[in-house]
PDB file of N, CA and C in Angstrom:
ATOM      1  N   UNK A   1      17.182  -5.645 -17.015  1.00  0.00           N
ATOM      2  CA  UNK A   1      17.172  -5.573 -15.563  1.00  0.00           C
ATOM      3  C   UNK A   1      16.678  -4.208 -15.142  1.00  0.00           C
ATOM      4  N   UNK A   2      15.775  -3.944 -13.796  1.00  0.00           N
ATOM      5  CA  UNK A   2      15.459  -3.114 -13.630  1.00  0.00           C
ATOM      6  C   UNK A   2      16.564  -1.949 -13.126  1.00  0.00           C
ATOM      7  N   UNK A   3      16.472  -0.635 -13.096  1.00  0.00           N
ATOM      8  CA  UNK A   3      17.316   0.393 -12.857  1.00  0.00           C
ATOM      9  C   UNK A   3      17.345   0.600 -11.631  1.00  0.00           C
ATOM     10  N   UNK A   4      18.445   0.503 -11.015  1.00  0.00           N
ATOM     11  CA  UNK A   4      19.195   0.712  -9.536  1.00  0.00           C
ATOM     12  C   UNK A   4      18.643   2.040  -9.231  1.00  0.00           C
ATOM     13  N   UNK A   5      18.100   2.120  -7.999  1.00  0.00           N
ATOM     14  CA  UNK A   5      17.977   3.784  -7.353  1.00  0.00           C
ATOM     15  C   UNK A   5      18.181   3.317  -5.952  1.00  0.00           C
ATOM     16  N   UNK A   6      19.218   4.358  -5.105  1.00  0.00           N
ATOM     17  CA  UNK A   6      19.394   3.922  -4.045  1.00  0.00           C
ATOM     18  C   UNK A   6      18.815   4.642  -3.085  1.00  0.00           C
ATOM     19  N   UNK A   7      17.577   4.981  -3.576  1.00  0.00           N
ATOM     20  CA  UNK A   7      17.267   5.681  -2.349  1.00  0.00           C
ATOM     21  C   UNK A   7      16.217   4.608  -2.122  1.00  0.00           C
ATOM     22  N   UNK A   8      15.541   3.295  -2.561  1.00  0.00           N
ATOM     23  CA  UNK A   8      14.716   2.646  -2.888  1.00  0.00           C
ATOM     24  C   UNK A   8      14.219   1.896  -1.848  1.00  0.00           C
ATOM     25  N   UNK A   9      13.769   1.785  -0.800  1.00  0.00           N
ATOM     26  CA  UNK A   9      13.440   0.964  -0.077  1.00  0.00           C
ATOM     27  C   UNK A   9      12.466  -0.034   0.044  1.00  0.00           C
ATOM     28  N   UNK A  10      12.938  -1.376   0.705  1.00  0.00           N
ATOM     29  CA  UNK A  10      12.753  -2.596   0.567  1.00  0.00           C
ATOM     30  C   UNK A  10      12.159  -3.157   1.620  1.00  0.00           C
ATOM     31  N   UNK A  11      10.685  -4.136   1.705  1.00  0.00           N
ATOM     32  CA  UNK A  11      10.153  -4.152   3.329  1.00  0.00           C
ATOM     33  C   UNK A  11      11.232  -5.192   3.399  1.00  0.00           C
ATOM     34  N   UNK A  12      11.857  -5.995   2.659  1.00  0.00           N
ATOM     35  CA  UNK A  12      12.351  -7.353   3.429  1.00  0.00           C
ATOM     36  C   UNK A  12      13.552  -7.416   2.391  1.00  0.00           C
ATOM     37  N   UNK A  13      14.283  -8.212   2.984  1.00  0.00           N
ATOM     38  CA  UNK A  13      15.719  -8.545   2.355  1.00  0.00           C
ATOM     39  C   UNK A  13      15.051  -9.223   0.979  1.00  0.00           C
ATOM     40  N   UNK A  14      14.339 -10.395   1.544  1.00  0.00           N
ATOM     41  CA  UNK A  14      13.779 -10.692   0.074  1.00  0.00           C
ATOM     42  C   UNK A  14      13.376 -10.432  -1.206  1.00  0.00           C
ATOM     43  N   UNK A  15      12.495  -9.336  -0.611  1.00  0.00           N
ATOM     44  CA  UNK A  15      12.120  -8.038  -1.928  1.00  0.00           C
ATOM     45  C   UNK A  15      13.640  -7.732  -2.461  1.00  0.00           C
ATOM     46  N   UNK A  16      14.276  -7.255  -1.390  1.00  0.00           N
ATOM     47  CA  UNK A  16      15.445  -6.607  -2.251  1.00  0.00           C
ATOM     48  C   UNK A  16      16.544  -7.725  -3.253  1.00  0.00           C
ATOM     49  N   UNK A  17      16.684  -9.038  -2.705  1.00  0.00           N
ATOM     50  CA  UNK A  17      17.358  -9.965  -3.824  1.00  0.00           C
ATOM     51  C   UNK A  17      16.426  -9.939  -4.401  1.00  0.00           C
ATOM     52  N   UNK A  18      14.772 -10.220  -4.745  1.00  0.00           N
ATOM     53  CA  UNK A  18      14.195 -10.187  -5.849  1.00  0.00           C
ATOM     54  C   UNK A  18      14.591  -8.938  -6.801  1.00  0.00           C
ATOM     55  N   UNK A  19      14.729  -8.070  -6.175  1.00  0.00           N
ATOM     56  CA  UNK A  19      14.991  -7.106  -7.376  1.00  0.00           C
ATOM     57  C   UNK A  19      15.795  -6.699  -8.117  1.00  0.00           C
ATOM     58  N   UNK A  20      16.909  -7.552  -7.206  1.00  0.00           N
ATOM     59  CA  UNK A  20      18.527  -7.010  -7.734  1.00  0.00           C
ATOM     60  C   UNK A  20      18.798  -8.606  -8.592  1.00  0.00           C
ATOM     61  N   UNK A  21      18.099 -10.057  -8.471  1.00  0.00           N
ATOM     62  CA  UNK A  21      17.845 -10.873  -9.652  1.00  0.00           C
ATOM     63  C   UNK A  21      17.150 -10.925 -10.739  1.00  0.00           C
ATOM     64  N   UNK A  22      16.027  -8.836 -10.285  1.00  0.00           N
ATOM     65  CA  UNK A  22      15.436  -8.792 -11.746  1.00  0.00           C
ATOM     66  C   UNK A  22      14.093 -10.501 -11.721  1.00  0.00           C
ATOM     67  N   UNK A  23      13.667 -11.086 -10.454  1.00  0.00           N
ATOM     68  CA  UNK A  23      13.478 -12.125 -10.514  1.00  0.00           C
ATOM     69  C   UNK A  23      12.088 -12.796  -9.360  1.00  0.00           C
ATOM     70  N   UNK A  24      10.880 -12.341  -9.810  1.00  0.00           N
ATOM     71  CA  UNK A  24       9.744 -12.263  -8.311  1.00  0.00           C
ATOM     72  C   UNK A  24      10.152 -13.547  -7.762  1.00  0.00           C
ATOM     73  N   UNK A  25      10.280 -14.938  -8.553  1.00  0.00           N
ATOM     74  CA  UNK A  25      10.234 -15.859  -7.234  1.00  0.00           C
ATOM     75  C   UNK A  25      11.404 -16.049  -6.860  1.00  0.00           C
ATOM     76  N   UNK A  26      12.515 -15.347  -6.838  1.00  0.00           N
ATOM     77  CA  UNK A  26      13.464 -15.031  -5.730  1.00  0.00           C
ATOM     78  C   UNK A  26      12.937 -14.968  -4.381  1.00  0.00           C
ATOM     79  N   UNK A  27      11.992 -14.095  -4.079  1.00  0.00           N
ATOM     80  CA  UNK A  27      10.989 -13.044  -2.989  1.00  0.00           C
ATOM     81  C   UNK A  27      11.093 -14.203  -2.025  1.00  0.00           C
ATOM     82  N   UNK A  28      10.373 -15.754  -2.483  1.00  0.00           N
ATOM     83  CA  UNK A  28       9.737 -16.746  -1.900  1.00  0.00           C
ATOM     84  C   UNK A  28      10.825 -17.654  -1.458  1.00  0.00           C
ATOM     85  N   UNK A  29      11.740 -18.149  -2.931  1.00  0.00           N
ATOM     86  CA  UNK A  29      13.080 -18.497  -2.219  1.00  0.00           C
ATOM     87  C   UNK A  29      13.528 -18.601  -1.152  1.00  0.00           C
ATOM     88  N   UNK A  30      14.384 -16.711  -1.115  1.00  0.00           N
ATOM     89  CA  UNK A  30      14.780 -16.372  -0.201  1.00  0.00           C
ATOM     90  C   UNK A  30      13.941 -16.509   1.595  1.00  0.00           C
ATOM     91  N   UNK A  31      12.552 -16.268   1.159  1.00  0.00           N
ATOM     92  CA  UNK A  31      12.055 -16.116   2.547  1.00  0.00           C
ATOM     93  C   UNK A  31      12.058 -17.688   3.102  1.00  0.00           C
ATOM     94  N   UNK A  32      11.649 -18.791   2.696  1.00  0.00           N
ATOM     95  CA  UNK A  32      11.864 -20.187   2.921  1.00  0.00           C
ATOM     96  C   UNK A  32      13.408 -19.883   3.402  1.00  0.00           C
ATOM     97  N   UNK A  33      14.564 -19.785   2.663  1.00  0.00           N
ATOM     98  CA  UNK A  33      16.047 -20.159   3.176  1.00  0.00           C
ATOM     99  C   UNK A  33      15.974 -19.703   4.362  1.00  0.00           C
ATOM    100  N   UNK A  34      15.067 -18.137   4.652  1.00  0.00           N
ATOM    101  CA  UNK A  34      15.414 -17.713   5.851  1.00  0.00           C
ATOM    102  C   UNK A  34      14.608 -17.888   6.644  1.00  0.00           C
ATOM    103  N   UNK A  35      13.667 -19.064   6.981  1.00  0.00           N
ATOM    104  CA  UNK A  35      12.551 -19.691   7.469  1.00  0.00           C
ATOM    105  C   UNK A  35      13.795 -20.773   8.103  1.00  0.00           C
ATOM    106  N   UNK A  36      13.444 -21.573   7.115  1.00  0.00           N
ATOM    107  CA  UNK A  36      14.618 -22.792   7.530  1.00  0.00           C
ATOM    108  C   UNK A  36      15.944 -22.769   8.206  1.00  0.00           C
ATOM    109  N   UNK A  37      16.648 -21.486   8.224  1.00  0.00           N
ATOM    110  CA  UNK A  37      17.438 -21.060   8.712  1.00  0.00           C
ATOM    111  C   UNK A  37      17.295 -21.020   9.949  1.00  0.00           C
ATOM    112  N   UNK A  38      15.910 -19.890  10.242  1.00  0.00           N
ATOM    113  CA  UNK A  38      15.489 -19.751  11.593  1.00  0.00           C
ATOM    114  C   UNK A  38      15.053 -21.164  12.627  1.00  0.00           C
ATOM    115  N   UNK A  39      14.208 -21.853  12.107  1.00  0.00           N
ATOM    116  CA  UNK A  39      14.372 -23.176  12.821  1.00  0.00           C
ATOM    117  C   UNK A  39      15.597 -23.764  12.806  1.00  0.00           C
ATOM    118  N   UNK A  40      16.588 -24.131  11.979  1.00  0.00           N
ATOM    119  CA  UNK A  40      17.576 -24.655  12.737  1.00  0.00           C
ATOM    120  C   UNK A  40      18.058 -24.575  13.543  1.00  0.00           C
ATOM    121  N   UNK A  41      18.043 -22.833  13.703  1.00  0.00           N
ATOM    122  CA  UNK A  41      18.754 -22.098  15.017  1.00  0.00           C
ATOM    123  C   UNK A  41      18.480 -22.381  16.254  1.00  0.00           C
ATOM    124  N   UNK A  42      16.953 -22.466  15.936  1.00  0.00           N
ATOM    125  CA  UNK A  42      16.264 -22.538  17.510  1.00  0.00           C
ATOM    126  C   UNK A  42      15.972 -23.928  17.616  1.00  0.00           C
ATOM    127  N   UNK A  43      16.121 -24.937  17.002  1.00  0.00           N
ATOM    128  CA  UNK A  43      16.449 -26.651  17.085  1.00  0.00           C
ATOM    129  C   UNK A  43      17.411 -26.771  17.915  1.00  0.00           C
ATOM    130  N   UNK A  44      19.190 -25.832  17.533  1.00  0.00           N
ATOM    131  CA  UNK A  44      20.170 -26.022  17.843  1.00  0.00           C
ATOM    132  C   UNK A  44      20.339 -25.445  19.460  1.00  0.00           C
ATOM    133  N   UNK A  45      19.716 -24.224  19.326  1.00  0.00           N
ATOM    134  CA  UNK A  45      19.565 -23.598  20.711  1.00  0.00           C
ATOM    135  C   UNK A  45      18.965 -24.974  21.700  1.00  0.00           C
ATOM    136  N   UNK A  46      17.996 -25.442  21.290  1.00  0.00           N
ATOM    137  CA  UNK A  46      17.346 -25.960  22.419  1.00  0.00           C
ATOM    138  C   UNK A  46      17.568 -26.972  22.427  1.00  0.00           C
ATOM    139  N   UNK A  47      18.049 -27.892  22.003  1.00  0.00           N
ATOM    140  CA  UNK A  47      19.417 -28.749  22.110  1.00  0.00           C
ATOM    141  C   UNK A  47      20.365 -28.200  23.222  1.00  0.00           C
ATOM    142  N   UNK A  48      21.074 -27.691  22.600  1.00  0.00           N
ATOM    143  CA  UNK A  48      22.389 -27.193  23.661  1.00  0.00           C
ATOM    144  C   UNK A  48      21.929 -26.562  24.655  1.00  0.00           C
ATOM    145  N   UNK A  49      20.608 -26.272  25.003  1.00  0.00           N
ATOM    146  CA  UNK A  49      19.635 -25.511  26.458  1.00  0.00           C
ATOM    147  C   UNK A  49      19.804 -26.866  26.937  1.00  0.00           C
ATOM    148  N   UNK A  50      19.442 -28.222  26.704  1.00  0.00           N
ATOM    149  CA  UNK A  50      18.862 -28.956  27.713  1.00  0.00           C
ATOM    150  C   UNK A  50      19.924 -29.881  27.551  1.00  0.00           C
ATOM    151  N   UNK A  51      21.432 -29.580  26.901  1.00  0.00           N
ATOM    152  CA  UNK A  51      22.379 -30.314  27.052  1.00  0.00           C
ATOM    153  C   UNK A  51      22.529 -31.349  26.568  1.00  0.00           C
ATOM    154  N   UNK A  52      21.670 -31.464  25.677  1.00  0.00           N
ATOM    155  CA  UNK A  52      22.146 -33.050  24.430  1.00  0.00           C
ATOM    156  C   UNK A  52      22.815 -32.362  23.084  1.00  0.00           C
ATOM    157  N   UNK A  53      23.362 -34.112  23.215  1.00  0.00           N
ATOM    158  CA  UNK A  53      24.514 -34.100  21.964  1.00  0.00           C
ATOM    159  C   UNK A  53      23.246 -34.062  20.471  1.00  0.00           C
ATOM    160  N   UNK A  54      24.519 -34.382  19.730  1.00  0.00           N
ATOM    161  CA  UNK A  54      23.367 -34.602  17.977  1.00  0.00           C
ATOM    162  C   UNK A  54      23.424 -36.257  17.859  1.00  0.00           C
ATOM    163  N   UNK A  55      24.437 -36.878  18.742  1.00  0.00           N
ATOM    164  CA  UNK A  55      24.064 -38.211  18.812  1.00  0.00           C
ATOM    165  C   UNK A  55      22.659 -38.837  19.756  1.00  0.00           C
ATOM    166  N   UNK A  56      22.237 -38.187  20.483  1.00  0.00           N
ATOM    167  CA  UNK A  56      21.251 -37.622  21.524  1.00  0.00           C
ATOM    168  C   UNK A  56      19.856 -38.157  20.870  1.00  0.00           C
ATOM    169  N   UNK A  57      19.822 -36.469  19.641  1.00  0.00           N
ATOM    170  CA  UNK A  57      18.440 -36.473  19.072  1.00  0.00           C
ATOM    171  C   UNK A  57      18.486 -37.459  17.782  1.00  0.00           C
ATOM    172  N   UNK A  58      20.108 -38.081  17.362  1.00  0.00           N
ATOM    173  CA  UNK A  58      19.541 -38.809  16.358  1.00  0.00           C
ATOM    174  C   UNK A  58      19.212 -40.167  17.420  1.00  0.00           C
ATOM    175  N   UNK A  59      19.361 -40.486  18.238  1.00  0.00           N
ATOM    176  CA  UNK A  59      19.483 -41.762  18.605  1.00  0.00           C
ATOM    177  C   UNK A  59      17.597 -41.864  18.800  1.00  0.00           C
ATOM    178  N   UNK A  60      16.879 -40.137  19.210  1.00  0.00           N
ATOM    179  CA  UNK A  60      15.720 -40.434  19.180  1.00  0.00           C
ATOM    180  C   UNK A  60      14.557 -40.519  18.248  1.00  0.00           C
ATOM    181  N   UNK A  61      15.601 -40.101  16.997  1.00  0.00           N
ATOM    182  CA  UNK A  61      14.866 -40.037  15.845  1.00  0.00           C
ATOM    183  C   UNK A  61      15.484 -41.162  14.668  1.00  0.00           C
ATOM    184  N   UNK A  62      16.248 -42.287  15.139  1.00  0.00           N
ATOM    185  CA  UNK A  62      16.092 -43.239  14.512  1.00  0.00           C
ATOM    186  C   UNK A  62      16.755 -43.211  13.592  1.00  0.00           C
ATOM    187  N   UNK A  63      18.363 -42.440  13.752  1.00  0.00           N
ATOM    188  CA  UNK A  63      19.094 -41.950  12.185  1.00  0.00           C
ATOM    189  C   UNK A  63      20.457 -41.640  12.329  1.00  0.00           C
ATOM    190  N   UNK A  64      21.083 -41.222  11.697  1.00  0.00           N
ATOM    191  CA  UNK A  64      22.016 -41.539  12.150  1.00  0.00           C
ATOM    192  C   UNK A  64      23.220 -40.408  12.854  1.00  0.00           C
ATOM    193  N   UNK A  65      23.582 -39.903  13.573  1.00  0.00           N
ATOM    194  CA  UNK A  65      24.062 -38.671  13.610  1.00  0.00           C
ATOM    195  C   UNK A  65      24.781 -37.694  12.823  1.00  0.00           C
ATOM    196  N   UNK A  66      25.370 -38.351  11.751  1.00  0.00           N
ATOM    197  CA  UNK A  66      25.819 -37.085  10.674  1.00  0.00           C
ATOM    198  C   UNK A  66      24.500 -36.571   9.731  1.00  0.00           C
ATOM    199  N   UNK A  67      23.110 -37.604  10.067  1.00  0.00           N
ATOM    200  CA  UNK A  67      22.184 -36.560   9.214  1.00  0.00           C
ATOM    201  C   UNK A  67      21.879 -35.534   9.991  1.00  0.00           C
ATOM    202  N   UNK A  68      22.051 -35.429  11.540  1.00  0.00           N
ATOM    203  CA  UNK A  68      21.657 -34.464  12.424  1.00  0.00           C
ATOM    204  C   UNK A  68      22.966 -33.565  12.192  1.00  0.00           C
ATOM    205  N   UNK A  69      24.393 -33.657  12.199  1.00  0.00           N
ATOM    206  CA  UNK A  69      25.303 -32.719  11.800  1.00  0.00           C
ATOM    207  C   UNK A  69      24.519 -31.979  11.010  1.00  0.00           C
ATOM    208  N   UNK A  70      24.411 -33.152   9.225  1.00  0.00           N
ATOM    209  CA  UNK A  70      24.292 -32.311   8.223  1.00  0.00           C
ATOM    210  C   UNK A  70      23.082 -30.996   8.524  1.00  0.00           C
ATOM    211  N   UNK A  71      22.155 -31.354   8.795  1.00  0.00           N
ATOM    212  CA  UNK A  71      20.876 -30.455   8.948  1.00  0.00           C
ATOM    213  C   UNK A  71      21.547 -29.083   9.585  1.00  0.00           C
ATOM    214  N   UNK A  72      22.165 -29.589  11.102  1.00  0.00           N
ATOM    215  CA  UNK A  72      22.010 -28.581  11.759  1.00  0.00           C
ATOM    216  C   UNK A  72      23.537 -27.297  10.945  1.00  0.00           C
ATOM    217  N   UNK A  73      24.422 -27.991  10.127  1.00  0.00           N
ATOM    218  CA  UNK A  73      25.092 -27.415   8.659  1.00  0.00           C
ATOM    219  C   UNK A  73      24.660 -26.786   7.816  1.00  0.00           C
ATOM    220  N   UNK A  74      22.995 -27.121   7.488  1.00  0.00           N
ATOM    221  CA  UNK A  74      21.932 -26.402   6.262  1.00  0.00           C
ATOM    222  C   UNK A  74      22.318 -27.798   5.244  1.00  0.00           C
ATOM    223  N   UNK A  75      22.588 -28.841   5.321  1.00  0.00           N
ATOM    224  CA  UNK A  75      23.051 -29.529   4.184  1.00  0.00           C
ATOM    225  C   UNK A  75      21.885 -29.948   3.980  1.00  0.00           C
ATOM    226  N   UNK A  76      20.730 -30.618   4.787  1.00  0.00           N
ATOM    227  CA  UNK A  76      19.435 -31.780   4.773  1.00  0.00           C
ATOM    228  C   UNK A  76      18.355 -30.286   4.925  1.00  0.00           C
ATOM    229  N   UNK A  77      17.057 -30.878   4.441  1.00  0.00           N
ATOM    230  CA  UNK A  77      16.480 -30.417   4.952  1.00  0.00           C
ATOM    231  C   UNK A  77      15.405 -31.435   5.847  1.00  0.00           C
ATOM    232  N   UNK A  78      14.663 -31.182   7.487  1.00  0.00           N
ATOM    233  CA  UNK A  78      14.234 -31.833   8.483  1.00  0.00           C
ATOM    234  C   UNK A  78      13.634 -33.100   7.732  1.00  0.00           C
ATOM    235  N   UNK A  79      12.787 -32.763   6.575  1.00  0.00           N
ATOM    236  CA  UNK A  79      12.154 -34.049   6.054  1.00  0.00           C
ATOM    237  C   UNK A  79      12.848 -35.481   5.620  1.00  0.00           C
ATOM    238  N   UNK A  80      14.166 -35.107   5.512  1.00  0.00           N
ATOM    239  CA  UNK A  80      15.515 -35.876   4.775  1.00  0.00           C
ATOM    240  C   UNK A  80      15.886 -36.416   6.122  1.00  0.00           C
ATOM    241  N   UNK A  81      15.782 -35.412   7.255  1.00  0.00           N
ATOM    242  CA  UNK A  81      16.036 -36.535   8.549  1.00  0.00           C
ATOM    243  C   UNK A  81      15.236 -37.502   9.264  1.00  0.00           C
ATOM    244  N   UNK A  82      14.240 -37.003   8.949  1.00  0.00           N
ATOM    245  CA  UNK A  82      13.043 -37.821   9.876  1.00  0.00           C
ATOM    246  C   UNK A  82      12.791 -39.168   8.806  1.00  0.00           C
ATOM    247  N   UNK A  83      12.835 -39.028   7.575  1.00  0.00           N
ATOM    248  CA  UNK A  83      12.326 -39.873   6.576  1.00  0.00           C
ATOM    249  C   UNK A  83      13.026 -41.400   6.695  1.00  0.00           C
TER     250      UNK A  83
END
């Protein structure tokens, strides 16, 4: 594993779990989790902006509402709901 220096700076969180897993495609991983992350957020935001439920958007997407829980949980990912 590579040697800890803390004065070391990192452009992105990512870089830095890559380095502390000793592990480059950590880098990519991580940036997807925190991709996907970010859209959920702003799925969920704009949802609750225009005042619908998750029974709401599943009823418009044809599914059933605990896959819209799970997603908006991190459990699914969007393709697992729409599919």
């Amino acid at each position: 594993m590579a040697q800890f220096v803390m004065n070391t700076k990192y452009q992105s969180v990512s870089e830095a779990a890559a380095f502390l897993a000793d592990a480059s495609d950590v880098k990519d991983k991580v940036d997807l989790e925190i991709a996907r992350s970010t859209l959920v957020t702003a799925l969920i935001q704009m949802r609750l902006e225009k005042g619908l439920t998750q029974k709401d958007i599943a009823d418009a997407l044809h599914c059933d509402p605990s896959k819209i829980s799970k997603l908006e949980a991190g459990f699914n990912h969007l393709r697992d709901v729409v599919s």
